[in-house]
Protein backbone atom coordinates (compact mmCIF):
# COMPACT_ATOMS: atom_id res chain seq x y z
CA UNK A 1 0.00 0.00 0.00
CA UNK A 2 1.45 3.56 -0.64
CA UNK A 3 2.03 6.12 1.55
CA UNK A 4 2.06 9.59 1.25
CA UNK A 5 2.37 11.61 -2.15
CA UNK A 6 4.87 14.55 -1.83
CA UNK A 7 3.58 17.49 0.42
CA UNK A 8 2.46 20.60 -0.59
CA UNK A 9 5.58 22.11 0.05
CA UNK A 10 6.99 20.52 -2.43
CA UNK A 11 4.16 22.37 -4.41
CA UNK A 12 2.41 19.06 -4.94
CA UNK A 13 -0.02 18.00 -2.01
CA UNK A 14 -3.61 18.47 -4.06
CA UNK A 15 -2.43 16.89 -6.68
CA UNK A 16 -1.65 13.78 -5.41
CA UNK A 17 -2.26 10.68 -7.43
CA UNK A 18 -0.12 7.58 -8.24
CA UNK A 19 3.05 9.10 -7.40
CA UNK A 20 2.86 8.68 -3.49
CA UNK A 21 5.22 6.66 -1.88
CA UNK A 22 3.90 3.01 -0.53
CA UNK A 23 2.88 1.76 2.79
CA UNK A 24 6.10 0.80 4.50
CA UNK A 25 8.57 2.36 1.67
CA UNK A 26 11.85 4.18 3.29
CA UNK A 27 15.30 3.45 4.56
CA UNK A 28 15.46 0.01 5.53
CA UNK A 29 16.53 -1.47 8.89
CA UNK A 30 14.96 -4.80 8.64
CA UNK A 31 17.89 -6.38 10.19
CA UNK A 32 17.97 -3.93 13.58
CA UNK A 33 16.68 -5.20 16.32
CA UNK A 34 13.51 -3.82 18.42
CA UNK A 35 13.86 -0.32 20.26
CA UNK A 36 12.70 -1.39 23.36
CA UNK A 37 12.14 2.32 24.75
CA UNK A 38 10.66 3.31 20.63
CA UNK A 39 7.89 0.02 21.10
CA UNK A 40 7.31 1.58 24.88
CA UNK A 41 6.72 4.50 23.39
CA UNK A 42 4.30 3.53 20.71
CA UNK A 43 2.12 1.48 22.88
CA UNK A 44 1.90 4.63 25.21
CA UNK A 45 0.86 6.25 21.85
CA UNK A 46 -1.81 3.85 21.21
CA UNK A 47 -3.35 4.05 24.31
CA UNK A 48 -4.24 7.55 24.18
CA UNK A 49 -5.59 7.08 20.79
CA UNK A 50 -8.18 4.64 22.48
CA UNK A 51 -6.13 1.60 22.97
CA UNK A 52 -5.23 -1.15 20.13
CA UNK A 53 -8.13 -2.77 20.38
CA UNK A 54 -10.60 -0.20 19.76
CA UNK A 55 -8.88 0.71 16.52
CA UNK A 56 -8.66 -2.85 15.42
CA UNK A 57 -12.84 -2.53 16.63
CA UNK A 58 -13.23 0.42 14.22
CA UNK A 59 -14.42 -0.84 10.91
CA UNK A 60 -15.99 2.51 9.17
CA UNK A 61 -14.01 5.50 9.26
CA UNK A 62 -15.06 8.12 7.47
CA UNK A 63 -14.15 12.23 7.28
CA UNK A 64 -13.79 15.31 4.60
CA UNK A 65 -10.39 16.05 4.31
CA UNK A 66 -9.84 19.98 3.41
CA UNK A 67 -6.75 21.96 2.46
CA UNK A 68 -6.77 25.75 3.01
CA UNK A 69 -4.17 27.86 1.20
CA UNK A 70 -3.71 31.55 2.30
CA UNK A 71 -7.15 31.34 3.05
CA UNK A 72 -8.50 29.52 0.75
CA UNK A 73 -9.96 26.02 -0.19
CA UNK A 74 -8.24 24.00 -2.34
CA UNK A 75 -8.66 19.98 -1.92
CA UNK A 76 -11.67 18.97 -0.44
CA UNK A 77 -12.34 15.39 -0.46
CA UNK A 78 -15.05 12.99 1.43
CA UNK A 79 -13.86 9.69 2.52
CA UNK A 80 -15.54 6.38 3.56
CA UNK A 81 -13.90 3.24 4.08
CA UNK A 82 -14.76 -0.24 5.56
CA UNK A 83 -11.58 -1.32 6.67
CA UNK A 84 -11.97 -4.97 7.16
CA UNK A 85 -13.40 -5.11 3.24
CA UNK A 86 -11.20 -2.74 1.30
CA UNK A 87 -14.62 -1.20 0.45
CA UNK A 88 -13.58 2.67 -0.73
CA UNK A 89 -15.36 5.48 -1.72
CA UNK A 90 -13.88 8.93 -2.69
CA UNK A 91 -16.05 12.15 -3.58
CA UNK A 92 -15.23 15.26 -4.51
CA UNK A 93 -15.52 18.03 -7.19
CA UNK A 94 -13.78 19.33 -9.54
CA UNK A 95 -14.90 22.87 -10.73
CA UNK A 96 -17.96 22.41 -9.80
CA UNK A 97 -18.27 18.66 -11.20
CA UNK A 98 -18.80 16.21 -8.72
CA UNK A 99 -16.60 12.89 -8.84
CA UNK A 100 -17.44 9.80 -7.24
CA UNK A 101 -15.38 6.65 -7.33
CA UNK A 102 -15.78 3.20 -5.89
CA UNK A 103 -13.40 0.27 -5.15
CA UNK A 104 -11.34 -1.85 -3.17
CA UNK A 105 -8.01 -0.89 -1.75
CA UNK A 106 -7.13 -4.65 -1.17
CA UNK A 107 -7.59 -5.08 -5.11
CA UNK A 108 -4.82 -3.27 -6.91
CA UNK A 109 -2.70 -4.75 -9.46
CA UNK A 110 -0.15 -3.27 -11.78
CA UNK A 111 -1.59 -1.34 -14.79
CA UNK A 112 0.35 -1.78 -18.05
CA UNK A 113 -0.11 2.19 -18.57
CA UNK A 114 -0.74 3.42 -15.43
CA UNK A 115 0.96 2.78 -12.03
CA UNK A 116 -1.45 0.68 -10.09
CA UNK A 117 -5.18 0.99 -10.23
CA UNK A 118 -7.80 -0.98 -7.42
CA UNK A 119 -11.08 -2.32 -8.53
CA UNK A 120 -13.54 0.14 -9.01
CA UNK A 121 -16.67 2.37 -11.25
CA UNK A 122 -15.85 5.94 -11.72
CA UNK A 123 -18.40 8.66 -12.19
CA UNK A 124 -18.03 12.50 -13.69
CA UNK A 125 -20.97 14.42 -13.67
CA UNK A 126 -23.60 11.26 -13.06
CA UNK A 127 -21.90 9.67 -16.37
CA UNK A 128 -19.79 6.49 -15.29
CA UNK A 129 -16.52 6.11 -16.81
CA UNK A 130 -15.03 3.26 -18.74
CA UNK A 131 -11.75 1.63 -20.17
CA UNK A 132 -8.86 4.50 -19.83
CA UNK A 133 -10.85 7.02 -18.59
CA UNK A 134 -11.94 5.27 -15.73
CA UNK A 135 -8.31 3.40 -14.73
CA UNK A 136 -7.07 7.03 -15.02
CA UNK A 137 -9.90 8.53 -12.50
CA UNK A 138 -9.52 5.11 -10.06
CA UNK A 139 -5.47 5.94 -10.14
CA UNK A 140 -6.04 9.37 -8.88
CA UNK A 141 -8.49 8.06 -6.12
CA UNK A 142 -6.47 5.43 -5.08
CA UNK A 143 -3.78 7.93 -4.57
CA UNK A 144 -5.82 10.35 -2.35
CA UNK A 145 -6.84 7.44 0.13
CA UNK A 146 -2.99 6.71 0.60
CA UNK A 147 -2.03 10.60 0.95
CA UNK A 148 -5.58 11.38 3.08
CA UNK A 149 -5.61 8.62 5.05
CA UNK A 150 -2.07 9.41 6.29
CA UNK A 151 -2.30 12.80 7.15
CA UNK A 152 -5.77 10.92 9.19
CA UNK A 153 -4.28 8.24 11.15
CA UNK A 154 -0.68 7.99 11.01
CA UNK A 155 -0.59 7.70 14.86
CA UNK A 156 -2.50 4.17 14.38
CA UNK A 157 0.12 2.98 11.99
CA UNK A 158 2.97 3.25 13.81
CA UNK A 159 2.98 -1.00 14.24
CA UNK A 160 2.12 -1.84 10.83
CA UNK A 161 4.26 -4.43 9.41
CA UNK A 162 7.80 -3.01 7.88
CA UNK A 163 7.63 -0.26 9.93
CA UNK A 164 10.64 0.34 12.12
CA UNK A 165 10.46 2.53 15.31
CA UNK A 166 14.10 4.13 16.96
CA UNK A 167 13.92 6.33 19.91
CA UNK A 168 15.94 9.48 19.28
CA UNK A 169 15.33 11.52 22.70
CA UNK A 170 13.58 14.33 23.35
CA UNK A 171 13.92 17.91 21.36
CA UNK A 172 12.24 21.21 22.23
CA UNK A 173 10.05 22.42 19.39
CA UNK A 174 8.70 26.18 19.30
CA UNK A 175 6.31 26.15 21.91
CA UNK A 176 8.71 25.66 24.64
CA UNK A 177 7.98 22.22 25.62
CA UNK A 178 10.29 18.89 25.54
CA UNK A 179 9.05 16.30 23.55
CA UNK A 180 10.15 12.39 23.26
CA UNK A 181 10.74 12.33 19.63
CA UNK A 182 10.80 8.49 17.72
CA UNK A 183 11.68 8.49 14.17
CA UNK A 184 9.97 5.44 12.06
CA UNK A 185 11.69 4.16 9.23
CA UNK A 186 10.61 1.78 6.44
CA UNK A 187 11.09 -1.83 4.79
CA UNK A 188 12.94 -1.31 1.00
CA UNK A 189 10.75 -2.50 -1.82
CA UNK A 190 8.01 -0.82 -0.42
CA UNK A 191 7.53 2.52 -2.18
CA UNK A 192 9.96 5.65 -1.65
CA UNK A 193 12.74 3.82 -0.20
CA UNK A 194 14.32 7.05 1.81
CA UNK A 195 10.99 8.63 3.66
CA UNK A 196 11.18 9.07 6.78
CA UNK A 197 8.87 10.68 9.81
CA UNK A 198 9.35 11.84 13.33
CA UNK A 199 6.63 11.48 16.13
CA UNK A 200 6.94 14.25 19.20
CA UNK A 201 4.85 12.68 21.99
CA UNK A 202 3.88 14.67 24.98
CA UNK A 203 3.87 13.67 28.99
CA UNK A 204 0.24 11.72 28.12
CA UNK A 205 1.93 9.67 24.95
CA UNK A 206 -0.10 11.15 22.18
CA UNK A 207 1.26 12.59 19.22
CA UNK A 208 1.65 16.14 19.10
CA UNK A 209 3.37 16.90 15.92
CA UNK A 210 5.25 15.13 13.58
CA UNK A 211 8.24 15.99 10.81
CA UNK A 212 8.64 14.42 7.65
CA UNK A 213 11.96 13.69 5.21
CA UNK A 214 10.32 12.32 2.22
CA UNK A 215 11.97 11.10 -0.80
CA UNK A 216 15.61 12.79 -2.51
CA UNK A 217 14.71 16.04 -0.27
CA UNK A 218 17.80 17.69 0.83
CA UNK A 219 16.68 18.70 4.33
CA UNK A 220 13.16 17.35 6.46
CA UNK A 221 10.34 19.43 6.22
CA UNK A 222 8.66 21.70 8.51
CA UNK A 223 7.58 20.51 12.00
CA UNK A 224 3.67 20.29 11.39
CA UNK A 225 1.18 20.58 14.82
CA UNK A 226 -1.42 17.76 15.45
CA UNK A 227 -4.03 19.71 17.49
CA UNK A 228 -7.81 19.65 18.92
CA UNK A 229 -7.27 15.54 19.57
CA UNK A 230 -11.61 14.81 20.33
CA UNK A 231 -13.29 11.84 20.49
CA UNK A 232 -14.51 10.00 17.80
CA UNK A 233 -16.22 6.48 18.58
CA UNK A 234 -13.87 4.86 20.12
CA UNK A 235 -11.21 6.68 19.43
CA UNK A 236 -9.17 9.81 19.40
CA UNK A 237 -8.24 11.66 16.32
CA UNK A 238 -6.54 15.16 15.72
CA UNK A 239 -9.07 17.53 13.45
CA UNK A 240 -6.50 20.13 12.72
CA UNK A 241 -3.14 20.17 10.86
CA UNK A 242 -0.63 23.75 11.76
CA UNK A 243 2.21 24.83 10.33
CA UNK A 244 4.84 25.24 12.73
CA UNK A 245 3.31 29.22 13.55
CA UNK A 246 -0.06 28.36 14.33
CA UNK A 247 -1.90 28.67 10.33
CA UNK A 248 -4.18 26.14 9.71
CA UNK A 249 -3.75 24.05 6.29
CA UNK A 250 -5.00 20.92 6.67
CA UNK A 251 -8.36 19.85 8.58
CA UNK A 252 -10.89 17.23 9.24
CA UNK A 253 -14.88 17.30 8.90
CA UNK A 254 -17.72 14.80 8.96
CA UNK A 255 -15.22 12.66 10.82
CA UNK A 256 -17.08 9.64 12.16
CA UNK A 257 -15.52 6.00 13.21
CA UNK A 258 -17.58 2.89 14.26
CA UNK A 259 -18.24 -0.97 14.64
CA UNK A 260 -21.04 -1.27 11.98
CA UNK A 261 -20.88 0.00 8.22
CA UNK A 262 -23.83 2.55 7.37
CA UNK A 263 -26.32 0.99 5.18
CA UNK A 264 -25.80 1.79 1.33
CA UNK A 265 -23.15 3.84 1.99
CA UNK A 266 -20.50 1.89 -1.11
CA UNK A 267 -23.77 1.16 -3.45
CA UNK A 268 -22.97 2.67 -6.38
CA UNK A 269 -25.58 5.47 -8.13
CA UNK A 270 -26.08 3.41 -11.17
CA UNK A 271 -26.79 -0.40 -11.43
């Protein structure tokens, strides 16, 4: 599964679509062994995200994931997702035009065109897509529930297999305050094999803010705030994305997590 498509510093984020980096891809170190005081860590993280459990509970997750720019909108995307099926669905519009697309993110194979492309129906405008048009619109989906989801949950995917978790100490970011800072590394083969992240976990565990070192980059990125952590089922998620500063560019609406799957909610318009 990819990862995360090249941020928007990189003057790329909204247009994210087969060119993100996989689940698990960055610089290997298969062969260390476990950070005992990194896995501590981590399952301190977890349990102020709800505990393990409850996430593994949470079948339907669903949110709008928006981007504001100086002030202004520009991605704004609506997410569903069953995860124990793979079921997706992606809607959002484009100049007006709504898109909706349907498929499976546990059904992708290689495209002999395109990069990989899941299972799916496309629509533009109430007209469902077919042959190239549609691979092309289920690529670019595909790639915004591997960019979206990350920026959603990253803190729950911190013991996904190939991931690899060092402890690194604690660092003082610009509020003032000492964080314990564990970097998380990635399996080769997997996608963009030199990514990297940083978690900075406060005195309860949870994730604060996180740093990112993605591809050929010559320096990391930005320290980016995780704020207003709130409830949702059973567990906790962060609705707000800031710019080390305190400006707002990436949040979360409609943000809802359960047990059960909403009736209808991946039927398709058309039969």
């Amino acid at each position: 599964m990819r990862r995360l498509c090249t941020m928007w510093a990189a003057s790329a984020l909204v247009a994210c679509g087969g060119g993100a980096p996989e689940d698990g891809g960055g610089a290997a170190t298969a062969a260390a062994a476990p950070d005992e005081t990194a896995t501590m860590h981590a399952a301190r993280l977890a349990e102020s995200l709800g505990g393990r459990e409850a996430w593994d509970r949470t079948r339907y997750l669903s949110f709008r994931w928006i981007v504001e720019r100086n002030g202004e909108i520009v991605a704004n995307r609506e997410h569903s997702w069953d995860r124990y099926d793979g079921r997706y669905r992606v809607a959002h519009e484009v100049d007006g035009t709504p898109h909706l697309l349907l498929f499976n993110v546990n059904e992708v194979e290689p495209h002999p065109e395109l990069d990989k492309v899941p299972a799916g129906r496309a629509w533009v405008g109430g007209e469902e897509l077919a042959g190239a048009a549609r691979d092309s619109a289920l690529r670019r989906g595909y790639g915004a529930f591997i960019n979206d989801t990350y920026w959603a949950i990253m803190p729950f995917k911190w013991d996904d297999p190939g991931v690899h978790l060092a402890y690194e100490g604690t660092r003082t970011l610009s509020d003032g305050h000492a964080y314990e800072v564990v970097h998380l590394s990635f399996d080769q083969g997997l996608g963009t094999t030199e990514d990297q992240y940083w978690g900075f976990l406060d005195e309860s565990g949870r994730m604060m803010a996180w740093q990112y070192h993605l591809g050929r980059a010559e320096a990391p990125g930005e320290v980016i705030w995780w704020s207003d952590w709130q409830p949702v089922g059973n567990i906790r998620f962060a609705m707000t994305r800031l710019l080390d500063g305190g400006n707002r560019f990436i949040y979360f609406e409609d943000v809802a997590a359960g047990e059960t799957v909403p009736d209808g909610r991946f039927d398709s318009p058309t039969p």
